[in-house]
PDB file of N, CA and C in Angstrom:
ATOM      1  N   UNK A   1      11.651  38.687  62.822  1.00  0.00           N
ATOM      2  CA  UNK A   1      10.598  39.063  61.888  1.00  0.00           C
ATOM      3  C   UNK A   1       9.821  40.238  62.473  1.00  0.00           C
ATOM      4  N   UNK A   2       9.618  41.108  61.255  1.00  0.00           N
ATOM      5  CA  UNK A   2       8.660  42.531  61.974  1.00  0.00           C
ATOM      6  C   UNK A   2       7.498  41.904  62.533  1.00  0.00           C
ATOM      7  N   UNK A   3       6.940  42.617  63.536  1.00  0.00           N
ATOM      8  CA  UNK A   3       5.444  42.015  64.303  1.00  0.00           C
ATOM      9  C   UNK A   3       4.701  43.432  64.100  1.00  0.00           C
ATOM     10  N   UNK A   4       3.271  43.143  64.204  1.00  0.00           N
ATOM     11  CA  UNK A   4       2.181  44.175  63.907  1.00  0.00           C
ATOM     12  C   UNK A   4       1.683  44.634  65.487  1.00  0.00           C
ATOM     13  N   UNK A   5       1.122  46.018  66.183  1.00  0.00           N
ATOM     14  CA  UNK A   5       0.393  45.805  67.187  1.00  0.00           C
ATOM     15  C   UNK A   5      -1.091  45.354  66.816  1.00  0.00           C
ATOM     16  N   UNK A   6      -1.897  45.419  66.992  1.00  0.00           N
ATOM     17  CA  UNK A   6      -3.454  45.835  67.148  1.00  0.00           C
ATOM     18  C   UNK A   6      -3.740  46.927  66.164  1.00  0.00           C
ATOM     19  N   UNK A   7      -3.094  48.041  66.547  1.00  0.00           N
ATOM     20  CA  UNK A   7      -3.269  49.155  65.718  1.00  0.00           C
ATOM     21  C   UNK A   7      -2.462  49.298  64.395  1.00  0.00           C
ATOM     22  N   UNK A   8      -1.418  48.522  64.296  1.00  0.00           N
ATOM     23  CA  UNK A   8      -1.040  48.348  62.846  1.00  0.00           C
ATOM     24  C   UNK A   8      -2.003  47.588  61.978  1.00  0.00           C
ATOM     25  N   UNK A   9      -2.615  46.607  62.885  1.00  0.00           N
ATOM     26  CA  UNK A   9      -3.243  45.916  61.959  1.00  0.00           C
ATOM     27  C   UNK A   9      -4.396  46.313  61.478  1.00  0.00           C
ATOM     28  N   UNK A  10      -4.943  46.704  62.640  1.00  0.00           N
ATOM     29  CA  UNK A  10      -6.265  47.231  61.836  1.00  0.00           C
ATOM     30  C   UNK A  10      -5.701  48.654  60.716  1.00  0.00           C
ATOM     31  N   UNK A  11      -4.838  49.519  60.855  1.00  0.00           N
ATOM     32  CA  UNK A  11      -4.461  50.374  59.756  1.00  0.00           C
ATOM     33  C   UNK A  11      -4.323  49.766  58.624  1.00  0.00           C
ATOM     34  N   UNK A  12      -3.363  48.512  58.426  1.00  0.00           N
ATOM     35  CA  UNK A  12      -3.273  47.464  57.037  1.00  0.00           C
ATOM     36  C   UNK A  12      -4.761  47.451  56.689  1.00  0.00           C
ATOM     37  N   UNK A  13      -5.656  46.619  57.570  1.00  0.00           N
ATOM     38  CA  UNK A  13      -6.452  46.036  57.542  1.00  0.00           C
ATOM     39  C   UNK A  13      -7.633  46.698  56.743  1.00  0.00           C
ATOM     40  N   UNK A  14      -7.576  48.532  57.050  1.00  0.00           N
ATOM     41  CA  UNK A  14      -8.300  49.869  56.881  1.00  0.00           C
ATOM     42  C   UNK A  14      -8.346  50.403  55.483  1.00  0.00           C
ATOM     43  N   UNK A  15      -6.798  50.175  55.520  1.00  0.00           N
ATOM     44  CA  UNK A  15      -6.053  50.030  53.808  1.00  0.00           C
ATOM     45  C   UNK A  15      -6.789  49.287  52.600  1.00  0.00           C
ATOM     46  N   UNK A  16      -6.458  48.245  52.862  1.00  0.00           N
ATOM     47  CA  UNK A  16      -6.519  46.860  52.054  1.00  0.00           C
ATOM     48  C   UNK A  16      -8.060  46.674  51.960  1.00  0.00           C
ATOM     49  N   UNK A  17      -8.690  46.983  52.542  1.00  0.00           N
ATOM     50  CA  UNK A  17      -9.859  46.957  52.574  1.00  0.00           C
ATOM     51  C   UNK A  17     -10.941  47.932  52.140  1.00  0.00           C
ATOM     52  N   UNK A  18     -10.160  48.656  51.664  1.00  0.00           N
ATOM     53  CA  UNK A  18     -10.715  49.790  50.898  1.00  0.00           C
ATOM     54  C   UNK A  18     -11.226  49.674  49.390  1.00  0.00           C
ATOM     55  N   UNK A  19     -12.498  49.908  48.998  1.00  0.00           N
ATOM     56  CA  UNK A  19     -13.132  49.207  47.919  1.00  0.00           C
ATOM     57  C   UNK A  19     -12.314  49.839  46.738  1.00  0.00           C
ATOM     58  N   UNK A  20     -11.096  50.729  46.480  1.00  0.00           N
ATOM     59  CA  UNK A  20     -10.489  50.821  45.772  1.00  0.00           C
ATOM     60  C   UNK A  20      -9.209  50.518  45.819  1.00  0.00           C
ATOM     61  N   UNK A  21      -9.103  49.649  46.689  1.00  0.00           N
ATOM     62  CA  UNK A  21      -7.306  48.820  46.926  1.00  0.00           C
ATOM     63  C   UNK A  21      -7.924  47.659  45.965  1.00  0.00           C
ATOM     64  N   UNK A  22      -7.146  47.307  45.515  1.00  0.00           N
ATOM     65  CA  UNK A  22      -7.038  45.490  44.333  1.00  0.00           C
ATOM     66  C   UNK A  22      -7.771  44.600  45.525  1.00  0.00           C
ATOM     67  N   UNK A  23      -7.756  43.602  44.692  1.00  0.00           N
ATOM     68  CA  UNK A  23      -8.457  42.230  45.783  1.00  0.00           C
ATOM     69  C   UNK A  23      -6.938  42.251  46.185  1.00  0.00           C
ATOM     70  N   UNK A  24      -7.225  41.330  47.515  1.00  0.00           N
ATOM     71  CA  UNK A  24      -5.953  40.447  48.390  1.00  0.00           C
ATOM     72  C   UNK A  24      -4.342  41.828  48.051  1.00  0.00           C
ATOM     73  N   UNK A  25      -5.160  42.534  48.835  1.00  0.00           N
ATOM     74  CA  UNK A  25      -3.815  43.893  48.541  1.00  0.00           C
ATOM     75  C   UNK A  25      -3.003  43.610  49.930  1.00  0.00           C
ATOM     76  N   UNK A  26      -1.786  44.282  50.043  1.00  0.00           N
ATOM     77  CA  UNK A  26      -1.048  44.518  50.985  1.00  0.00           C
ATOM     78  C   UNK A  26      -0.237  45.471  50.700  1.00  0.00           C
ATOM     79  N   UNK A  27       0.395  46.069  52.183  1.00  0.00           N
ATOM     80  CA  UNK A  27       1.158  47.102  52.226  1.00  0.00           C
ATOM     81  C   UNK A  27       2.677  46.700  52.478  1.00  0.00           C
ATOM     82  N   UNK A  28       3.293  47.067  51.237  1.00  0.00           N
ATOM     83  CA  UNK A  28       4.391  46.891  50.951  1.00  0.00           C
ATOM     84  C   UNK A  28       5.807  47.552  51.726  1.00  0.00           C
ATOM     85  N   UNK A  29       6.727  47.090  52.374  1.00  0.00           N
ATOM     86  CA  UNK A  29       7.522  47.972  52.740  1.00  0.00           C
ATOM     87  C   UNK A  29       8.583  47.758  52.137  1.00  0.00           C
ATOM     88  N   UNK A  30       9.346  48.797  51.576  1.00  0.00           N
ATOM     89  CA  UNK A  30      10.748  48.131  50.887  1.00  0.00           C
ATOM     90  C   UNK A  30      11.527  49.185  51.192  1.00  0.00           C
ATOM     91  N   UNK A  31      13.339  49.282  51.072  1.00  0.00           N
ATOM     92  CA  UNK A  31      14.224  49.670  51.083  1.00  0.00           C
ATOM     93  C   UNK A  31      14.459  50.606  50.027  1.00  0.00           C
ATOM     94  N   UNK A  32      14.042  52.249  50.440  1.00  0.00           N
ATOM     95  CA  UNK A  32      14.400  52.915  49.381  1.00  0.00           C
ATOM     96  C   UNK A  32      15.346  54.334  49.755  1.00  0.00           C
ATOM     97  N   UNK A  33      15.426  54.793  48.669  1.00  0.00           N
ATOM     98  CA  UNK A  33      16.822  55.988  48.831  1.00  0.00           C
ATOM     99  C   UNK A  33      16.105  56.994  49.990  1.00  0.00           C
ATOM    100  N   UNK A  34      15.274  57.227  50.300  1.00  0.00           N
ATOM    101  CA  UNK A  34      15.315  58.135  51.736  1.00  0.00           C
ATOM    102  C   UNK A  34      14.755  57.479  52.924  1.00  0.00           C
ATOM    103  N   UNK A  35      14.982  55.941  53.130  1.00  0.00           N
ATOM    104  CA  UNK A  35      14.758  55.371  54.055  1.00  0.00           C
ATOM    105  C   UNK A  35      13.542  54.179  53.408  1.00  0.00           C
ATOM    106  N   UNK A  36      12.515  53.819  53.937  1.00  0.00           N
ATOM    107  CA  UNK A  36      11.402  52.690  54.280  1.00  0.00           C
ATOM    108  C   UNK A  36      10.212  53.627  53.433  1.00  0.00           C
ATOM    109  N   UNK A  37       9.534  52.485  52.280  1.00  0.00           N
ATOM    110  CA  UNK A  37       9.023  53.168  51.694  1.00  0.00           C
ATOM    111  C   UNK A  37       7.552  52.245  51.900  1.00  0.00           C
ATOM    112  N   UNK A  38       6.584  52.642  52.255  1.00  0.00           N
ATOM    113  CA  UNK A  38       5.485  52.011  52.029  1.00  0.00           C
ATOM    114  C   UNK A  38       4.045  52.583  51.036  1.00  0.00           C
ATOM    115  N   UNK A  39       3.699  50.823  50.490  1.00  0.00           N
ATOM    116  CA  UNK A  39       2.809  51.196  49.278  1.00  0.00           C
ATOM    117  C   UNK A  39       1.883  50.437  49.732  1.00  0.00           C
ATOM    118  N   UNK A  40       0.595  50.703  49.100  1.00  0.00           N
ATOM    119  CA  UNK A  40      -0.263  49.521  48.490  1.00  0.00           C
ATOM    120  C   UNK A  40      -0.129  49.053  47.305  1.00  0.00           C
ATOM    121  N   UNK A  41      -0.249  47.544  47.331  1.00  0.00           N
ATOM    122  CA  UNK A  41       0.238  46.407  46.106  1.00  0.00           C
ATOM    123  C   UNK A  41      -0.811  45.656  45.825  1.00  0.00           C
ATOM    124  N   UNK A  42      -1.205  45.265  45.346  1.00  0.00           N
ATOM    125  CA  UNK A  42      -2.054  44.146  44.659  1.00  0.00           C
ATOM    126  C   UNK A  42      -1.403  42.901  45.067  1.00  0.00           C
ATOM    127  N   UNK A  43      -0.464  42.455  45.014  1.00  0.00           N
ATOM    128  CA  UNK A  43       0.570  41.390  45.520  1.00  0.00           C
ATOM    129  C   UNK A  43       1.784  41.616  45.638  1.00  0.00           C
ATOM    130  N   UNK A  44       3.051  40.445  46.354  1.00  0.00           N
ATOM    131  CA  UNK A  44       3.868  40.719  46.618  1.00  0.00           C
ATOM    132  C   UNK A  44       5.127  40.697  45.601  1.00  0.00           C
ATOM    133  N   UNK A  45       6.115  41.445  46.110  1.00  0.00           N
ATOM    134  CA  UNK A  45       6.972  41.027  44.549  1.00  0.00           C
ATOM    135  C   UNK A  45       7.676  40.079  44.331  1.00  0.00           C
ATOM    136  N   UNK A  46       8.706  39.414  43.803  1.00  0.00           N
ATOM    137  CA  UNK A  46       9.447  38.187  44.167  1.00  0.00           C
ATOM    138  C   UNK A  46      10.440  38.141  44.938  1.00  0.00           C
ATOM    139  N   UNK A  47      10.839  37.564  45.994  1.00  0.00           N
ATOM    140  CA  UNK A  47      11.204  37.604  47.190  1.00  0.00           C
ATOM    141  C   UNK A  47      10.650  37.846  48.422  1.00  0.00           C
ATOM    142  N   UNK A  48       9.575  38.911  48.408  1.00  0.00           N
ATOM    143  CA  UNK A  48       8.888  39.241  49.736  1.00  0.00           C
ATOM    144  C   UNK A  48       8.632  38.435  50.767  1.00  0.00           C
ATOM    145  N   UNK A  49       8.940  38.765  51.388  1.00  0.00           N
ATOM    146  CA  UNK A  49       8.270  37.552  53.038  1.00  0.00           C
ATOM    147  C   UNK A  49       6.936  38.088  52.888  1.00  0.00           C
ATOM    148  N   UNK A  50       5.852  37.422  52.919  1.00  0.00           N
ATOM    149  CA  UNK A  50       4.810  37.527  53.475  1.00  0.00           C
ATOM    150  C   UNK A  50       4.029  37.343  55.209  1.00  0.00           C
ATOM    151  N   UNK A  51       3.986  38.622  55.664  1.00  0.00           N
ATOM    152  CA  UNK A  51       3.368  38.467  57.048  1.00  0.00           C
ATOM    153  C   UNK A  51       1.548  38.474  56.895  1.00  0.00           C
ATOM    154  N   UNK A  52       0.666  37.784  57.380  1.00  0.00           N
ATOM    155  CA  UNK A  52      -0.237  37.609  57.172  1.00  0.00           C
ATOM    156  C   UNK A  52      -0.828  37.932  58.733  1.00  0.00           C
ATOM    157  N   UNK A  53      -0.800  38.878  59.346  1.00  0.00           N
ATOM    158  CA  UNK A  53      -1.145  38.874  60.861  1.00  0.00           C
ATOM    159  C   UNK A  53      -2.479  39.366  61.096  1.00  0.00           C
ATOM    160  N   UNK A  54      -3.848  38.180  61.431  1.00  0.00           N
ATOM    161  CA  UNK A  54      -4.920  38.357  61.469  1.00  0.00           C
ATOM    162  C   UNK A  54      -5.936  38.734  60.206  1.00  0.00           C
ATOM    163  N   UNK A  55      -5.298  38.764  59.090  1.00  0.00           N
ATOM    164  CA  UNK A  55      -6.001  39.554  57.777  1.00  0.00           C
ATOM    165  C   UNK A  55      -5.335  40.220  57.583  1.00  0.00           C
ATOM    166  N   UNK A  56      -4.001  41.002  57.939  1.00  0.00           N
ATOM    167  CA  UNK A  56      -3.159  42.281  58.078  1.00  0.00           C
ATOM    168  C   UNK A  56      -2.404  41.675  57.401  1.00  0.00           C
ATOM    169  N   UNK A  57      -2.441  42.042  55.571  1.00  0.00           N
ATOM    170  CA  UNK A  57      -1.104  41.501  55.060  1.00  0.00           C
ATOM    171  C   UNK A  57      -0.113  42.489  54.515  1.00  0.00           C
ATOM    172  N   UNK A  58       1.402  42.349  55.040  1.00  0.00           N
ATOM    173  CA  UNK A  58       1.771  43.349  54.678  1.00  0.00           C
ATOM    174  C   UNK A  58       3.422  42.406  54.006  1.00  0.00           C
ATOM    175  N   UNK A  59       3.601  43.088  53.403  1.00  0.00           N
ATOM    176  CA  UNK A  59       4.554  42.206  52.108  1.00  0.00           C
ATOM    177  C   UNK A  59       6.340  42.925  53.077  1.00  0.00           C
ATOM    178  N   UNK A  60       7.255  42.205  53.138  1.00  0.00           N
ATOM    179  CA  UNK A  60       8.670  42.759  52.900  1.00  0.00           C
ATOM    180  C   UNK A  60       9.500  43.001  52.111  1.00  0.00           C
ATOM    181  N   UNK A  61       9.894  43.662  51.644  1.00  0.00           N
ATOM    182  CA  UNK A  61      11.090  43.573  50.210  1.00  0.00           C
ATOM    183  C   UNK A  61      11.993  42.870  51.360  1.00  0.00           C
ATOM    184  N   UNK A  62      13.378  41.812  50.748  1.00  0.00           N
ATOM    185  CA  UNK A  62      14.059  41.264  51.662  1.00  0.00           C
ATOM    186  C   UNK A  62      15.262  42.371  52.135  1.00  0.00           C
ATOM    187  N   UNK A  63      15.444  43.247  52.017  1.00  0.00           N
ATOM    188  CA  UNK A  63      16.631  44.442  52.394  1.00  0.00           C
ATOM    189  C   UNK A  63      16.045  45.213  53.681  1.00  0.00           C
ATOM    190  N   UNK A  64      14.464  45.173  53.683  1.00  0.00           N
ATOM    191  CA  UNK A  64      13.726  45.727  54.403  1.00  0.00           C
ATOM    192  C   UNK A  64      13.329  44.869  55.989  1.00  0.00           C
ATOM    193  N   UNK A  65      13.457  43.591  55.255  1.00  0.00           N
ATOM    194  CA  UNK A  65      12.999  42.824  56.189  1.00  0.00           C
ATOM    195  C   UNK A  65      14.538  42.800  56.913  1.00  0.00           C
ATOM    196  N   UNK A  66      15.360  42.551  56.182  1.00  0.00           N
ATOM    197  CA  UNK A  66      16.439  42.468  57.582  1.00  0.00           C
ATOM    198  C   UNK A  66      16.559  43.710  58.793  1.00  0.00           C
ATOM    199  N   UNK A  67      16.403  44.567  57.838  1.00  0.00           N
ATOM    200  CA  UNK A  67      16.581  46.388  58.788  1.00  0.00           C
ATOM    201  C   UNK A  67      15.352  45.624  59.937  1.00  0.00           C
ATOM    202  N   UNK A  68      14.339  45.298  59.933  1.00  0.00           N
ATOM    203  CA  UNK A  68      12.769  45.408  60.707  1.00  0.00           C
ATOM    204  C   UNK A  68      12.477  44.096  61.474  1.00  0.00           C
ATOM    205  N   UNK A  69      13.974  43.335  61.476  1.00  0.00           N
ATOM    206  CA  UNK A  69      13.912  42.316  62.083  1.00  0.00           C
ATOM    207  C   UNK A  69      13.912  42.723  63.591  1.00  0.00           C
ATOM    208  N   UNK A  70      12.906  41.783  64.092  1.00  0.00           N
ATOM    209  CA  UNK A  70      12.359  42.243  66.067  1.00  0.00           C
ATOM    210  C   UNK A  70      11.950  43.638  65.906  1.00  0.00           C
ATOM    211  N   UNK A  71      11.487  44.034  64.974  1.00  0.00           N
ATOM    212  CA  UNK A  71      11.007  45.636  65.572  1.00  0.00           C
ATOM    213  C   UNK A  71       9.554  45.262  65.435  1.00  0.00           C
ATOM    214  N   UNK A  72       8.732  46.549  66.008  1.00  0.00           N
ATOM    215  CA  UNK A  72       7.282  46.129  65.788  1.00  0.00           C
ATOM    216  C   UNK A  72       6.764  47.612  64.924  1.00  0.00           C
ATOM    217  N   UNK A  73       5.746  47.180  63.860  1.00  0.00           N
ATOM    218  CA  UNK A  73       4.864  48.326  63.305  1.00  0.00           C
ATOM    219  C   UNK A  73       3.643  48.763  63.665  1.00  0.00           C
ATOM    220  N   UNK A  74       3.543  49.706  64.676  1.00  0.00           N
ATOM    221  CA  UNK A  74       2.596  50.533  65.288  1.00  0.00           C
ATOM    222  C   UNK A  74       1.888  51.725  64.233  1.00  0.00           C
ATOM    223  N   UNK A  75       0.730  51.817  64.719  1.00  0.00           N
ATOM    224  CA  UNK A  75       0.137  53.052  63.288  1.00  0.00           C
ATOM    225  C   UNK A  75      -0.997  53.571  64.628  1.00  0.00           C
ATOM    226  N   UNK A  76      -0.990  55.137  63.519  1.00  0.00           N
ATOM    227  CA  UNK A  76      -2.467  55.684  64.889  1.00  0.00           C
ATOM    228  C   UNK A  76      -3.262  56.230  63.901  1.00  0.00           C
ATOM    229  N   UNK A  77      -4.346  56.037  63.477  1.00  0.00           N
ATOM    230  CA  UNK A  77      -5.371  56.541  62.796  1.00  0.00           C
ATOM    231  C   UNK A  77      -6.219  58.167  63.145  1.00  0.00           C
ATOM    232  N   UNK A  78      -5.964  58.921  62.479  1.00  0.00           N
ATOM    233  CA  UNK A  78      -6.547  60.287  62.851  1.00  0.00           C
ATOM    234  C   UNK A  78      -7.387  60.473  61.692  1.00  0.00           C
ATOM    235  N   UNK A  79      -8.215  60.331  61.748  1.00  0.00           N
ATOM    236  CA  UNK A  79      -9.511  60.966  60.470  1.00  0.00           C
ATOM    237  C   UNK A  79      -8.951  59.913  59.296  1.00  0.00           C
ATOM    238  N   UNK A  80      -8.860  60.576  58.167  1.00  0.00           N
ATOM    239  CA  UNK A  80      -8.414  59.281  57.021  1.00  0.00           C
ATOM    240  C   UNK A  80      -6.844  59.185  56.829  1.00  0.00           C
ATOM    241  N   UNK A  81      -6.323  59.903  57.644  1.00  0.00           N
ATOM    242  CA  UNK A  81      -4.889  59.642  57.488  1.00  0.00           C
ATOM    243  C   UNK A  81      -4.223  58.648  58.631  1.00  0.00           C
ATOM    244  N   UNK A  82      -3.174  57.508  57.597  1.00  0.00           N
ATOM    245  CA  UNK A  82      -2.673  56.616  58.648  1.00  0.00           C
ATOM    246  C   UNK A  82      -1.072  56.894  58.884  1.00  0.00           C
ATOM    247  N   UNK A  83      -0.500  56.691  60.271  1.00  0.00           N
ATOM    248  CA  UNK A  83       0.657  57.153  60.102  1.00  0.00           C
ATOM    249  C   UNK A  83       1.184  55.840  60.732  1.00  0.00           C
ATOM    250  N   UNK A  84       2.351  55.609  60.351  1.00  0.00           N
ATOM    251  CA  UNK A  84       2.769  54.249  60.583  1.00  0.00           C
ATOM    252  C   UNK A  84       4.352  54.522  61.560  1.00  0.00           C
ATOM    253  N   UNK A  85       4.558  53.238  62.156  1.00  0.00           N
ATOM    254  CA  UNK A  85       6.163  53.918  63.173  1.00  0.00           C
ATOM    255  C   UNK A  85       6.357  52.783  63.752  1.00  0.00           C
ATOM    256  N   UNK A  86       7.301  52.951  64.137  1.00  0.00           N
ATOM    257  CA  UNK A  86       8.413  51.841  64.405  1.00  0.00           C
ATOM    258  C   UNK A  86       8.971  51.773  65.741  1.00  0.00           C
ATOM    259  N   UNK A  87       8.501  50.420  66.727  1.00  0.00           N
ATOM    260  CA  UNK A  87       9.238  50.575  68.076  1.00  0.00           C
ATOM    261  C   UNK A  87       9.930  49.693  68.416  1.00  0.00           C
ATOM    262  N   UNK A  88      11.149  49.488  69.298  1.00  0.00           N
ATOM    263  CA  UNK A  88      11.441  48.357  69.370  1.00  0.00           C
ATOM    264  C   UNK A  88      10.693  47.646  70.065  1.00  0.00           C
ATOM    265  N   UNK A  89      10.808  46.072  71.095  1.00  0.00           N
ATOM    266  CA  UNK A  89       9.476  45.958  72.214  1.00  0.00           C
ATOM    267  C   UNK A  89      10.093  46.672  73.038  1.00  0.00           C
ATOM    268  N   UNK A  90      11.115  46.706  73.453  1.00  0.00           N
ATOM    269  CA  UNK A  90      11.429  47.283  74.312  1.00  0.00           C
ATOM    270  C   UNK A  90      10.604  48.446  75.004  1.00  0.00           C
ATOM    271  N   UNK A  91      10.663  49.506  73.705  1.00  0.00           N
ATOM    272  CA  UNK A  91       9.694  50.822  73.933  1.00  0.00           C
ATOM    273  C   UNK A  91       8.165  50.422  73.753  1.00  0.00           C
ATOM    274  N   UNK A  92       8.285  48.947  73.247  1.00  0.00           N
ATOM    275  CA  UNK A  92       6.390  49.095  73.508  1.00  0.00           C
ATOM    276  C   UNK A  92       6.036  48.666  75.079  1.00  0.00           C
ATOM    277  N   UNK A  93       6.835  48.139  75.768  1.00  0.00           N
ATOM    278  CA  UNK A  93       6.907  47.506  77.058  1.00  0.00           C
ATOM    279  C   UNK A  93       6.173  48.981  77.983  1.00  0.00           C
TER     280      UNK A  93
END
């Protein structure tokens, strides 16, 4: 299952929490034609795994979730832009 650092979460967390995201929003990742596509959702779609890490909810499409299985989602916040990325632990070690 994908895992969040610290800094992913609070990026979800930054997101979703934004007085113009829906109530109980999350960031969606799904399987699309130029790779991993992420949204904000209002909820998840049918199938999604739901990860709920600390308040950090972020939804899987299931095509997505297999690709992101054991990887972790790292994000670095620069002014209002969030950029999101992908390590194995290995490289977070």
């Amino acid at each position: 299952m994908l895992t969040l650092t610290n800094h992913a979460q609070d990026a979800v967390r930054t997101l979703t929490q934004d007085p113009q995201a829906p109530e109980r929003a999350g960031l969606r990742i799904a399987a699309g034609n130029q790779g991993l596509e992420l949204m904000l959702v209002a909820e998840p779609a049918p199938g999604d795994a739901l990860i709920d890490d600390d308040g950090a909810r972020v939804f899987l499409e299931s095509q997505a979730a297999n690709l992101l299985d054991e990887r972790t989602l790292d994000a670095k916040i620069e002014g209002d832009k969030v950029n999101f990325f992908l390590a194995s632990p290995e490289e977070m070690s």
